[in-house]
PDB file of N, CA and C in Angstrom:
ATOM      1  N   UNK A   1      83.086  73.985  82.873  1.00  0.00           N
ATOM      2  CA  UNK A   1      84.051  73.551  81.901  1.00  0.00           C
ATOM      3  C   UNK A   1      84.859  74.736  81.390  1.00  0.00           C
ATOM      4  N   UNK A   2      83.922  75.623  81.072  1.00  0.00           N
ATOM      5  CA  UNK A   2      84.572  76.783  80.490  1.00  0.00           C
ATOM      6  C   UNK A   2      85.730  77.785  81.779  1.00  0.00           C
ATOM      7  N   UNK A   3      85.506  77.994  82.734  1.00  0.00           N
ATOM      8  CA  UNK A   3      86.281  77.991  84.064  1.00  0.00           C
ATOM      9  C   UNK A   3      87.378  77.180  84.139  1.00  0.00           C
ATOM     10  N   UNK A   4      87.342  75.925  84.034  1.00  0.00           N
ATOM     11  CA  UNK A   4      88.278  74.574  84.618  1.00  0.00           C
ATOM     12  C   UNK A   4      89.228  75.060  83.494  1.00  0.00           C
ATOM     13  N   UNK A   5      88.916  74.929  81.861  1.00  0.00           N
ATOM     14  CA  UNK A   5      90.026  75.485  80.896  1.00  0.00           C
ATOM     15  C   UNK A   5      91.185  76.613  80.939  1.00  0.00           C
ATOM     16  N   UNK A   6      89.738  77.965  81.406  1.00  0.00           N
ATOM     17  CA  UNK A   6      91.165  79.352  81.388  1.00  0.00           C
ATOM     18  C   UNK A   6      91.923  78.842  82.696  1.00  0.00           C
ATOM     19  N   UNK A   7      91.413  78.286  84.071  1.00  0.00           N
ATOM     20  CA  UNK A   7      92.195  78.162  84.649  1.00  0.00           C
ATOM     21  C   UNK A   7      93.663  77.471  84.843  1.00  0.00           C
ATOM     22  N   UNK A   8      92.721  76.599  84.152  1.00  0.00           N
ATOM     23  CA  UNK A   8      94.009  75.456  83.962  1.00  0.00           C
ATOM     24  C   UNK A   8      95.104  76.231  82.797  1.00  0.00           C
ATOM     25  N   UNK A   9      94.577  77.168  82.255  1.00  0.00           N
ATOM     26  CA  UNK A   9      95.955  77.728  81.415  1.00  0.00           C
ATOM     27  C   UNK A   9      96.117  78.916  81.639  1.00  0.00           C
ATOM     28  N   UNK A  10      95.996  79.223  82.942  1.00  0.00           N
ATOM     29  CA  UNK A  10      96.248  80.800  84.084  1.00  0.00           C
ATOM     30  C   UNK A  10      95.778  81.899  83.128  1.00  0.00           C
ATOM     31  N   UNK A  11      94.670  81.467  82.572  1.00  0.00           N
ATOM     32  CA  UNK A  11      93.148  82.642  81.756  1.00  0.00           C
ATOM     33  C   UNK A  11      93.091  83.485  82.765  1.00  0.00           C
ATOM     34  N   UNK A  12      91.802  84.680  82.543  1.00  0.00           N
ATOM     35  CA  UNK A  12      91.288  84.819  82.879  1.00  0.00           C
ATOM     36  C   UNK A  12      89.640  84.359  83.090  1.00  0.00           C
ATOM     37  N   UNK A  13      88.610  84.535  84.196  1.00  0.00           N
ATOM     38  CA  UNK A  13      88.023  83.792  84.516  1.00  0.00           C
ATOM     39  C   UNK A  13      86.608  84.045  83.403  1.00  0.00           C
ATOM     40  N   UNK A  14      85.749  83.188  83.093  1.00  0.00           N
ATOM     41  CA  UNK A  14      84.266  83.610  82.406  1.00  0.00           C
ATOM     42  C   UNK A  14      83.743  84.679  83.010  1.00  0.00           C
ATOM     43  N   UNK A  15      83.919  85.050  83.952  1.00  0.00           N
ATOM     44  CA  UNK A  15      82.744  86.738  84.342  1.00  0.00           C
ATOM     45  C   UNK A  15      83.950  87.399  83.651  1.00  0.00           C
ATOM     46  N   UNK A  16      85.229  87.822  83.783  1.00  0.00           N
ATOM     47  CA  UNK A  16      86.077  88.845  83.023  1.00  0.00           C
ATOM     48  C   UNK A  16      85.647  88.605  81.652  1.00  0.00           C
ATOM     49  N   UNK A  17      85.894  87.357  80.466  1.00  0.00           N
ATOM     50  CA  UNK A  17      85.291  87.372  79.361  1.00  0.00           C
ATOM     51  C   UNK A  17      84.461  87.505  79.032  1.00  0.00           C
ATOM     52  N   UNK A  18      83.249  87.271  79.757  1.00  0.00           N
ATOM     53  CA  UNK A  18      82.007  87.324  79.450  1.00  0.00           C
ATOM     54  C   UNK A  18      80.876  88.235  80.575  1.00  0.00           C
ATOM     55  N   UNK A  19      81.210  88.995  80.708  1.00  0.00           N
ATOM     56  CA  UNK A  19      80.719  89.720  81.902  1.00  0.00           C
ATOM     57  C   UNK A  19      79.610  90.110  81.851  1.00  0.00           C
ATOM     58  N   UNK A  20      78.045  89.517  82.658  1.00  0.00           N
ATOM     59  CA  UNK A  20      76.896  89.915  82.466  1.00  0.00           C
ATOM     60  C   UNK A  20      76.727  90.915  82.303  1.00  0.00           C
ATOM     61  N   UNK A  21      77.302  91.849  82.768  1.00  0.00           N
ATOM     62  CA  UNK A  21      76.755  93.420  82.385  1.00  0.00           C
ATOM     63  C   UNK A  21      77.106  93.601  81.045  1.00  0.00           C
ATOM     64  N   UNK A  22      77.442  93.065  79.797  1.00  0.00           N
ATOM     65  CA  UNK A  22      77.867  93.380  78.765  1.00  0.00           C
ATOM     66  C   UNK A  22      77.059  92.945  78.005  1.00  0.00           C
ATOM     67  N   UNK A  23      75.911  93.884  77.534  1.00  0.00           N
ATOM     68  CA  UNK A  23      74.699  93.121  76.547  1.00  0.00           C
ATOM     69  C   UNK A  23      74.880  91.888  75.697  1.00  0.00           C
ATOM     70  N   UNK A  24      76.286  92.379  75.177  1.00  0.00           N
ATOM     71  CA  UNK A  24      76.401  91.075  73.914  1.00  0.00           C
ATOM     72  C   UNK A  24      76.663  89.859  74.573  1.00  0.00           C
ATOM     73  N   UNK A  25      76.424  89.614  75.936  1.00  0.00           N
ATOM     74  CA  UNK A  25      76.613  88.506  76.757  1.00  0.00           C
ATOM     75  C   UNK A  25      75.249  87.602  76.928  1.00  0.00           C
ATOM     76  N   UNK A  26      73.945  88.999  77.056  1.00  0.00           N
ATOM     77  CA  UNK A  26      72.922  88.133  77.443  1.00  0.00           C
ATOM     78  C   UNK A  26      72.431  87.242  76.767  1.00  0.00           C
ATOM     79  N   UNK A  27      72.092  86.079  77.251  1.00  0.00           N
ATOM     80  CA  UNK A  27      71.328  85.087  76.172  1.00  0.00           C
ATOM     81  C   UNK A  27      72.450  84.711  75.428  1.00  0.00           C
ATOM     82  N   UNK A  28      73.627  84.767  75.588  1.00  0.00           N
ATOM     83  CA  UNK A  28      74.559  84.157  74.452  1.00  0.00           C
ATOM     84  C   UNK A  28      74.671  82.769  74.782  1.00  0.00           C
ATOM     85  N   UNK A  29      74.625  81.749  73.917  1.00  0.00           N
ATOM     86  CA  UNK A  29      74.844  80.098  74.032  1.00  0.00           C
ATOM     87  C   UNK A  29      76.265  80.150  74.684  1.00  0.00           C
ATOM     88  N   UNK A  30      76.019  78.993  75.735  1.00  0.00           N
ATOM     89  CA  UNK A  30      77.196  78.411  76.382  1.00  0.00           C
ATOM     90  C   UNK A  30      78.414  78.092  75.382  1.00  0.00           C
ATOM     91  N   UNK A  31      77.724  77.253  74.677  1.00  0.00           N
ATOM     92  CA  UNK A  31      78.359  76.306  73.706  1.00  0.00           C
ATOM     93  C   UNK A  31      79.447  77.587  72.866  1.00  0.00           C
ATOM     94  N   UNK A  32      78.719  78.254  73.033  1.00  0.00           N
ATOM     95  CA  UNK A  32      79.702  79.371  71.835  1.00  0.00           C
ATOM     96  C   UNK A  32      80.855  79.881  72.975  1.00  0.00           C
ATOM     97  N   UNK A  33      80.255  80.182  74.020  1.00  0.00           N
ATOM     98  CA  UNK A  33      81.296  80.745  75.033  1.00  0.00           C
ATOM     99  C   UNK A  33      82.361  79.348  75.508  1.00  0.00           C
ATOM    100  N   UNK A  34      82.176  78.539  75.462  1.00  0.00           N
ATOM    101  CA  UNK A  34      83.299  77.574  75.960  1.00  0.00           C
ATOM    102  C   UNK A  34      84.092  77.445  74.637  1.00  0.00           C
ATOM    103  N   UNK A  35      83.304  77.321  73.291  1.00  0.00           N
ATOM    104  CA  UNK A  35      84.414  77.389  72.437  1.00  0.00           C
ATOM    105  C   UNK A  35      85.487  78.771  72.309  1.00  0.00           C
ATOM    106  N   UNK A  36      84.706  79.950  72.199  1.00  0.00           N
ATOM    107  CA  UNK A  36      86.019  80.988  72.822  1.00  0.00           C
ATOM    108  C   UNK A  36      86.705  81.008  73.425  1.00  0.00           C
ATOM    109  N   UNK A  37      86.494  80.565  74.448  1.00  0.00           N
ATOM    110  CA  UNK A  37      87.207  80.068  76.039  1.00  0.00           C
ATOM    111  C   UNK A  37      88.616  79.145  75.112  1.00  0.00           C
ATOM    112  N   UNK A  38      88.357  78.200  74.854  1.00  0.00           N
ATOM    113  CA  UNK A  38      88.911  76.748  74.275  1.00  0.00           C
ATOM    114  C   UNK A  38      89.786  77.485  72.914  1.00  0.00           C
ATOM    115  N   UNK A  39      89.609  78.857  72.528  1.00  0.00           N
ATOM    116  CA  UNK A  39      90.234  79.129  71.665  1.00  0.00           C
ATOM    117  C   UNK A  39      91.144  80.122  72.161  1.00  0.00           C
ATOM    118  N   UNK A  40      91.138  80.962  73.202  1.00  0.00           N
ATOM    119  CA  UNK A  40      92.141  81.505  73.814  1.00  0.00           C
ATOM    120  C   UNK A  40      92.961  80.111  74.500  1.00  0.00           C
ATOM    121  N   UNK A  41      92.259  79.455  74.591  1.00  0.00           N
ATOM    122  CA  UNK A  41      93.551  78.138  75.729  1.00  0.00           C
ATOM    123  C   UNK A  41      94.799  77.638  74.700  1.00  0.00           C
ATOM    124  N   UNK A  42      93.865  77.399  73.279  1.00  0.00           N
ATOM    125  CA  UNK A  42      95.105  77.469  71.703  1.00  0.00           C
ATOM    126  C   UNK A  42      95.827  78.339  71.652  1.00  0.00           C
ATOM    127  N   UNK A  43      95.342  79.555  71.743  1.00  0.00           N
ATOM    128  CA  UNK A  43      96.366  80.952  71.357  1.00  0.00           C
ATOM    129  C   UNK A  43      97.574  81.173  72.486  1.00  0.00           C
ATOM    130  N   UNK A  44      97.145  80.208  73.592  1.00  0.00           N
ATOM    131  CA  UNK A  44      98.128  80.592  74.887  1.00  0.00           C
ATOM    132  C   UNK A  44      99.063  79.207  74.968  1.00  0.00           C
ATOM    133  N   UNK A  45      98.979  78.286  73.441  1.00  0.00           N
ATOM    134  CA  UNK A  45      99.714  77.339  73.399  1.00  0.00           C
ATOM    135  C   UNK A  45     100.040  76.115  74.099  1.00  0.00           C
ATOM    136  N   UNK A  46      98.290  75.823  74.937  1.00  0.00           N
ATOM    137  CA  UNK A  46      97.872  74.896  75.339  1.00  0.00           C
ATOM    138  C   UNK A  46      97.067  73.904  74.461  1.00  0.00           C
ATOM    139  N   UNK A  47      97.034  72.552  75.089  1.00  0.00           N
ATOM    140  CA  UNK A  47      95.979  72.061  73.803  1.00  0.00           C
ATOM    141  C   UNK A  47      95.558  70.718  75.475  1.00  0.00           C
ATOM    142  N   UNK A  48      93.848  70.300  75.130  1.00  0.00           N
ATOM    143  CA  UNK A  48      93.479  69.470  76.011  1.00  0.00           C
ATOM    144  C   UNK A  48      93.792  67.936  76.309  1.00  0.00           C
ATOM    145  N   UNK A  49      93.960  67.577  77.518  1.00  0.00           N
ATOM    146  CA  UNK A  49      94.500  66.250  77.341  1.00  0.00           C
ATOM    147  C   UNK A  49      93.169  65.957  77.512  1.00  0.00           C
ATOM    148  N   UNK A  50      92.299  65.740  78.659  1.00  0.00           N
ATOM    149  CA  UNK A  50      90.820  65.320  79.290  1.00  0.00           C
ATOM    150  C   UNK A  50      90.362  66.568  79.899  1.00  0.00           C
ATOM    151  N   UNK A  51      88.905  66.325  79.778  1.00  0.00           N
ATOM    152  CA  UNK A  51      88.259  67.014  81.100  1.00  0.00           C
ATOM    153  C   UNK A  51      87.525  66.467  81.527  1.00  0.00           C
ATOM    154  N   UNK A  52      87.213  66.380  83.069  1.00  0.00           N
ATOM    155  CA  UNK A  52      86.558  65.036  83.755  1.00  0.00           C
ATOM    156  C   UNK A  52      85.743  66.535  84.915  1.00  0.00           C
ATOM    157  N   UNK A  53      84.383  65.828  84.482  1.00  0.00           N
ATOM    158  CA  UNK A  53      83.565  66.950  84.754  1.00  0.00           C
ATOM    159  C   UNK A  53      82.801  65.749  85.714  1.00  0.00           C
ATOM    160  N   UNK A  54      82.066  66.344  86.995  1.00  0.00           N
ATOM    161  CA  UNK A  54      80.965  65.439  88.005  1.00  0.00           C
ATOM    162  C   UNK A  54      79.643  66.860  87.867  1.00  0.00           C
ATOM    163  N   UNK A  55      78.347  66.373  87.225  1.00  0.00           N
ATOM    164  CA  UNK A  55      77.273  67.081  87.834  1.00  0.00           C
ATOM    165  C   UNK A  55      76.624  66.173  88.657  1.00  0.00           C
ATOM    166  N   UNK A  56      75.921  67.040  89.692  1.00  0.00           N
ATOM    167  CA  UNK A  56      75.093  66.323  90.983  1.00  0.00           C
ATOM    168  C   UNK A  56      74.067  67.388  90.936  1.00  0.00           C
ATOM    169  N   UNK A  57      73.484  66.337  90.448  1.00  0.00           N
ATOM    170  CA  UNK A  57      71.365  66.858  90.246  1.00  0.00           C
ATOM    171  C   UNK A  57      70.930  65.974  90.665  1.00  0.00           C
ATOM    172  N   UNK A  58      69.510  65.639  91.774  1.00  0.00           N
ATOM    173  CA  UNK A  58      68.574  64.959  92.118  1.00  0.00           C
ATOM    174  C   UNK A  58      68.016  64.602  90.444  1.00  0.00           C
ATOM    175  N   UNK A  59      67.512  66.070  90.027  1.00  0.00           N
ATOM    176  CA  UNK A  59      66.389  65.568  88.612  1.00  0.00           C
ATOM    177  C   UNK A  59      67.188  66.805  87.550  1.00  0.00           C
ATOM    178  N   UNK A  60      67.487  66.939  86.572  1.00  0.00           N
ATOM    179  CA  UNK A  60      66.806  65.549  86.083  1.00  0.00           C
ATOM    180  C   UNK A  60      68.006  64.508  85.958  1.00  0.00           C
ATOM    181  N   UNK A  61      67.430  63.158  85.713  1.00  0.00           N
ATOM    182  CA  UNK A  61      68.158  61.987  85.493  1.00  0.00           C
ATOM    183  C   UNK A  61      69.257  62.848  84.320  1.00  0.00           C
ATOM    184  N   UNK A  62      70.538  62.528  84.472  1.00  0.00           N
ATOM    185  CA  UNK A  62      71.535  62.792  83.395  1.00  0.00           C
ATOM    186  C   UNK A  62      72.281  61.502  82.814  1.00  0.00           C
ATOM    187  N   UNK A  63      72.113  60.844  83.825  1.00  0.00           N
ATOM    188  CA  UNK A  63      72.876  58.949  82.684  1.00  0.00           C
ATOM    189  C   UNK A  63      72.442  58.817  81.291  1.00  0.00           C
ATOM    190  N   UNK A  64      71.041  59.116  81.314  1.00  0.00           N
ATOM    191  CA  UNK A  64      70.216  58.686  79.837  1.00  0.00           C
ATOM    192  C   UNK A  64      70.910  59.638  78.740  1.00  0.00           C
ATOM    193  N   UNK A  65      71.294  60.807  79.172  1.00  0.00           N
ATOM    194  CA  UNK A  65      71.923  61.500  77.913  1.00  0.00           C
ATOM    195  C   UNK A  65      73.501  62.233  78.282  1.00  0.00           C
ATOM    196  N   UNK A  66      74.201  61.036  78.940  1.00  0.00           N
ATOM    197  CA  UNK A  66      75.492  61.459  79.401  1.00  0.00           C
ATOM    198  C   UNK A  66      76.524  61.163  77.662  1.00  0.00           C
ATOM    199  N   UNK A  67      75.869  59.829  77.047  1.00  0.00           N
ATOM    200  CA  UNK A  67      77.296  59.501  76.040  1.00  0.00           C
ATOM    201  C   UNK A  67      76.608  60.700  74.772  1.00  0.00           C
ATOM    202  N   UNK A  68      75.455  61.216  74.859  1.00  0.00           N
ATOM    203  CA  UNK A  68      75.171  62.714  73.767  1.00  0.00           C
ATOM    204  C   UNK A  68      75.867  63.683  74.105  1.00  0.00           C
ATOM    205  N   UNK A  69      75.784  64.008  75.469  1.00  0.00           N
ATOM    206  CA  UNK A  69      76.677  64.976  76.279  1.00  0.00           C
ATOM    207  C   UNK A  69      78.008  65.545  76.069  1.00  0.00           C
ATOM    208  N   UNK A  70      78.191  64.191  76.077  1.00  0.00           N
ATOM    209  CA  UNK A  70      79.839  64.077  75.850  1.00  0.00           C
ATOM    210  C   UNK A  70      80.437  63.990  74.264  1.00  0.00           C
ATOM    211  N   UNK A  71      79.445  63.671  73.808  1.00  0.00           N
ATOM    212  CA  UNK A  71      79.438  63.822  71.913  1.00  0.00           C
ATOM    213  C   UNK A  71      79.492  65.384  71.594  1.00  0.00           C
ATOM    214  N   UNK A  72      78.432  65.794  72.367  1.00  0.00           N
ATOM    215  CA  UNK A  72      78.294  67.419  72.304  1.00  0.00           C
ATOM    216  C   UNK A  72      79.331  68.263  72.521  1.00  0.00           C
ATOM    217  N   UNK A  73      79.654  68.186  74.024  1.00  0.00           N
ATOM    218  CA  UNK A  73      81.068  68.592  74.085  1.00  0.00           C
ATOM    219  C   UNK A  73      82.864  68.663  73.419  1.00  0.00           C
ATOM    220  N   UNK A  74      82.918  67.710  72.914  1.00  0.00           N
ATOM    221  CA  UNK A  74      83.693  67.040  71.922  1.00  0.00           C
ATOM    222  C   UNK A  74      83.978  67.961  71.450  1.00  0.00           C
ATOM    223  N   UNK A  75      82.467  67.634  70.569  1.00  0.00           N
ATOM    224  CA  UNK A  75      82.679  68.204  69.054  1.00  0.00           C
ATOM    225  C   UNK A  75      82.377  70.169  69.242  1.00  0.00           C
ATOM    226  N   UNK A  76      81.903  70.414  70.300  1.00  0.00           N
ATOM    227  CA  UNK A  76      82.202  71.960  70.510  1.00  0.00           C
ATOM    228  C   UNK A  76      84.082  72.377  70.700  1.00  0.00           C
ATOM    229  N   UNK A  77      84.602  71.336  71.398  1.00  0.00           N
ATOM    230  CA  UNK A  77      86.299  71.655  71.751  1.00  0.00           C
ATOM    231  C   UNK A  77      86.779  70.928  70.796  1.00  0.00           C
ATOM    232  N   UNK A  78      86.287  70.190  69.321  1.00  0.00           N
ATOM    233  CA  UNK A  78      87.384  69.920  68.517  1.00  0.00           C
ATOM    234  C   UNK A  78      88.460  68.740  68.861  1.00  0.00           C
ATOM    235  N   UNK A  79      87.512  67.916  69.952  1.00  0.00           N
ATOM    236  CA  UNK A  79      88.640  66.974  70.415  1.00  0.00           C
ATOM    237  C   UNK A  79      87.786  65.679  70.471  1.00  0.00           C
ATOM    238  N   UNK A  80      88.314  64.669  70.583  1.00  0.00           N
ATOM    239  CA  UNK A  80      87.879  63.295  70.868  1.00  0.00           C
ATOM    240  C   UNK A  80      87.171  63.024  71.839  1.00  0.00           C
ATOM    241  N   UNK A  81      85.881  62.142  71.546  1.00  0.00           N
ATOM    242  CA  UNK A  81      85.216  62.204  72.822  1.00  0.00           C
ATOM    243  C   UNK A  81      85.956  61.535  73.920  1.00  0.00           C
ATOM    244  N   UNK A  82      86.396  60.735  73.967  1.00  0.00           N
ATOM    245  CA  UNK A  82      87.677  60.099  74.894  1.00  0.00           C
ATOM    246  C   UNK A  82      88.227  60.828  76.000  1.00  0.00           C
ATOM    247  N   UNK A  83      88.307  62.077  75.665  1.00  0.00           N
ATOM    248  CA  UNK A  83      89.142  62.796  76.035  1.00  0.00           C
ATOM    249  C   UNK A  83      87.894  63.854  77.035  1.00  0.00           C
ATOM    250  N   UNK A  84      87.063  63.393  77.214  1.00  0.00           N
ATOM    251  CA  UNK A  84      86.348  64.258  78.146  1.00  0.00           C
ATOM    252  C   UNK A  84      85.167  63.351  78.671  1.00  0.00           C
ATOM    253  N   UNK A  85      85.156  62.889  80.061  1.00  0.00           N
ATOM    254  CA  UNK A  85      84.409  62.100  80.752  1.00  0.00           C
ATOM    255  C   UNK A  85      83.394  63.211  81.565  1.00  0.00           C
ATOM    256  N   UNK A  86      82.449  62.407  81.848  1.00  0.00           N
ATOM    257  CA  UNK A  86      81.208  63.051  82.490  1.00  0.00           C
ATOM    258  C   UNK A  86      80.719  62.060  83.690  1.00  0.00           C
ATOM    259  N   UNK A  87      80.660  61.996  84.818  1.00  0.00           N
ATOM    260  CA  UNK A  87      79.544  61.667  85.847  1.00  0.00           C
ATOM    261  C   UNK A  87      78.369  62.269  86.042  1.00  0.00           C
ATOM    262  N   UNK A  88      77.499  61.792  86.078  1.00  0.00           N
ATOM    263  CA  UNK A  88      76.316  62.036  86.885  1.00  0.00           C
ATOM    264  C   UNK A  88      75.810  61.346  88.289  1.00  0.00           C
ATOM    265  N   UNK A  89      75.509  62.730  89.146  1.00  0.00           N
ATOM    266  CA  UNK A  89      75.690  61.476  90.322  1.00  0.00           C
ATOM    267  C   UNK A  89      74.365  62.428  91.100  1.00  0.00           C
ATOM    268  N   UNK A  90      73.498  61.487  91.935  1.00  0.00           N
ATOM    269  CA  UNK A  90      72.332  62.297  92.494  1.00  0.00           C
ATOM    270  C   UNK A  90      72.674  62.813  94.449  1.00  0.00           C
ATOM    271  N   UNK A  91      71.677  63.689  94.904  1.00  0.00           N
ATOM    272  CA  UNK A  91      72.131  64.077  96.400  1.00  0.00           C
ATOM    273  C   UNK A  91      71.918  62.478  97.209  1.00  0.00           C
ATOM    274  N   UNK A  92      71.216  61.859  96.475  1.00  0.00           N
ATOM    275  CA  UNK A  92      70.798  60.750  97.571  1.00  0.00           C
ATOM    276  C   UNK A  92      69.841  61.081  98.209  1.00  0.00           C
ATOM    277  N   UNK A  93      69.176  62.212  97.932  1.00  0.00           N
ATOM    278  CA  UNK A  93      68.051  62.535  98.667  1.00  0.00           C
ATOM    279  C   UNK A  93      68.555  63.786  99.755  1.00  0.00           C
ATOM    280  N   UNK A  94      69.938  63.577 100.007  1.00  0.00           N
ATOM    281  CA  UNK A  94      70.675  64.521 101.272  1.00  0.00           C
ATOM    282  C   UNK A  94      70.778  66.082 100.626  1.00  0.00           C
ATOM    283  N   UNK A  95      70.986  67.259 101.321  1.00  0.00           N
ATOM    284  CA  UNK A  95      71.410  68.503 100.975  1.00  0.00           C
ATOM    285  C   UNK A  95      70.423  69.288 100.112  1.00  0.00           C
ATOM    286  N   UNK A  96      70.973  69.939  99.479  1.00  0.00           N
ATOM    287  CA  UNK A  96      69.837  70.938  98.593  1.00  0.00           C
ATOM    288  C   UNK A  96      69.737  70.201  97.413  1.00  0.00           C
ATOM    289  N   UNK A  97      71.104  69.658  96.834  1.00  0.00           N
ATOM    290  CA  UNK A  97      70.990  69.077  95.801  1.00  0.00           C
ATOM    291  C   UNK A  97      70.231  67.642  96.325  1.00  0.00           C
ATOM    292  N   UNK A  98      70.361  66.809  97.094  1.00  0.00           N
ATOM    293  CA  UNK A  98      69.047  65.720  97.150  1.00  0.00           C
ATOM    294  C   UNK A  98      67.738  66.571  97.115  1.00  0.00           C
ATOM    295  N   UNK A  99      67.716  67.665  97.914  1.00  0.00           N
ATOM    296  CA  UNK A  99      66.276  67.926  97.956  1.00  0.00           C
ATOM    297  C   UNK A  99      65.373  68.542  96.311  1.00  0.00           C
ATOM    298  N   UNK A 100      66.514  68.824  95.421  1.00  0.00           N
ATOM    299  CA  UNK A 100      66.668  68.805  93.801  1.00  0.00           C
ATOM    300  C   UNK A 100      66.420  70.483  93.733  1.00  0.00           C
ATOM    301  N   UNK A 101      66.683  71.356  95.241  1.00  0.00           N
ATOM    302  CA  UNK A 101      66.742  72.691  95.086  1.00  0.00           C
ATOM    303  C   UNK A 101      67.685  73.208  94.420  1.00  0.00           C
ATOM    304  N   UNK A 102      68.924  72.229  93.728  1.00  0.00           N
ATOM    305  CA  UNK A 102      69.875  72.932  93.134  1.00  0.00           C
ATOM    306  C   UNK A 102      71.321  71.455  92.185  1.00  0.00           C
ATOM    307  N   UNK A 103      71.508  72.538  90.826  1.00  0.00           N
ATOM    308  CA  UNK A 103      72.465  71.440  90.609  1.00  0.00           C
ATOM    309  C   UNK A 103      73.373  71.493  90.856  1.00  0.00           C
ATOM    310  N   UNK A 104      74.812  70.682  90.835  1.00  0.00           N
ATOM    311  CA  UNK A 104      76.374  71.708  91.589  1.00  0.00           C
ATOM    312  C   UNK A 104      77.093  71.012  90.062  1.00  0.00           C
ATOM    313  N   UNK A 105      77.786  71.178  89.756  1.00  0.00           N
ATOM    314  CA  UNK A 105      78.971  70.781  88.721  1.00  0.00           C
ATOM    315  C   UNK A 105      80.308  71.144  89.306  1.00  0.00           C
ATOM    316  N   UNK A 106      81.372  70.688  88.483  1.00  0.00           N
ATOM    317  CA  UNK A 106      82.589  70.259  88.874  1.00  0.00           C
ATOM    318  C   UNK A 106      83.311  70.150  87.650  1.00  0.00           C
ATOM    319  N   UNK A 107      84.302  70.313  87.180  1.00  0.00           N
ATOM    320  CA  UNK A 107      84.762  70.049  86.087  1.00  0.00           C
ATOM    321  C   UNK A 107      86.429  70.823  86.675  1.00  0.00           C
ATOM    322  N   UNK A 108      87.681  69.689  86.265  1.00  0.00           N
ATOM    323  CA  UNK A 108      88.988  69.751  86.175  1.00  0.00           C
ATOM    324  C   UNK A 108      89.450  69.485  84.494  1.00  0.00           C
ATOM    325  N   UNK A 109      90.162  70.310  84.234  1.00  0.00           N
ATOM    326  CA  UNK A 109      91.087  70.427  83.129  1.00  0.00           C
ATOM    327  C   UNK A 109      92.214  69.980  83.048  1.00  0.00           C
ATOM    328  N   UNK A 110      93.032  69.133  82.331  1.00  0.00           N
ATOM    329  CA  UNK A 110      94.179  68.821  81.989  1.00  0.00           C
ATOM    330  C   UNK A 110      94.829  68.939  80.950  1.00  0.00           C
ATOM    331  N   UNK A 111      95.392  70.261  80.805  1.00  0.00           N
ATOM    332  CA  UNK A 111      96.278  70.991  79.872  1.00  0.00           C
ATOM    333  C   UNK A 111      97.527  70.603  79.179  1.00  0.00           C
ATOM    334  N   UNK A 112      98.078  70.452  78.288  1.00  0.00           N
ATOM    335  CA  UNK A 112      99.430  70.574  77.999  1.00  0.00           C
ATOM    336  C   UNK A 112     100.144  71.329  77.245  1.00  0.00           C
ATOM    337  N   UNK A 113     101.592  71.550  77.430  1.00  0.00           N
ATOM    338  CA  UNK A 113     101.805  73.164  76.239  1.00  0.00           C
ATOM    339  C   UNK A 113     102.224  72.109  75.560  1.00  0.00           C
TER     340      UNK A 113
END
């Protein structure tokens, strides 16, 4: 999510802002870093229309806490939950992600100045 934003408003990327080698990075909450993120996308005189994000995990189940998810998110970007959809979708059993060796996410931004 935090990616899909600077990009979508020709940012720079989360490793330049937040660059693991930079102590004050380790262990820092997501949640805090996408709202920074989401506050340079303001200062660059963008503001969000949606973000329509797909994770694909075998486990864990994500349906059961997709409409918290999306409450969560919201209210970290200051915007309507409306305005930011979530899928959850499993490997089917196929690939690494069926075999639940891994999760993949996806997330597109839709910007406007």
């Amino acid at each position: 999510m935090t990616d899909a934003l600077l990009g979508a408003a020709g940012l720079p990327d989360i490793g330049q802002l937040f660059p693991d080698t930079d102590e004050a990075n380790r262990g820092r909450d997501s949640a805090q870093m996408l709202r920074l993120a989401y506050d340079r996308v303001i200062a660059a005189g963008w503001r969000l229309v949606n973000l329509d994000c797909v994770v694909a995990a075998q486990r864990p189940r994500l349906a059961p806490a997709k409409e918290r998810m999306i409450a969560k998110i919201a209210d970290i970007l200051g915007v309507e939950p409306g305005q930011v959809n979530l899928k959850a979708k499993t490997g089917e059993g196929l690939g690494s992600v069926g075999a639940g060796e891994m999760i993949e996410a996806r997330c597109v931004a839709l910007l406007q100045k």
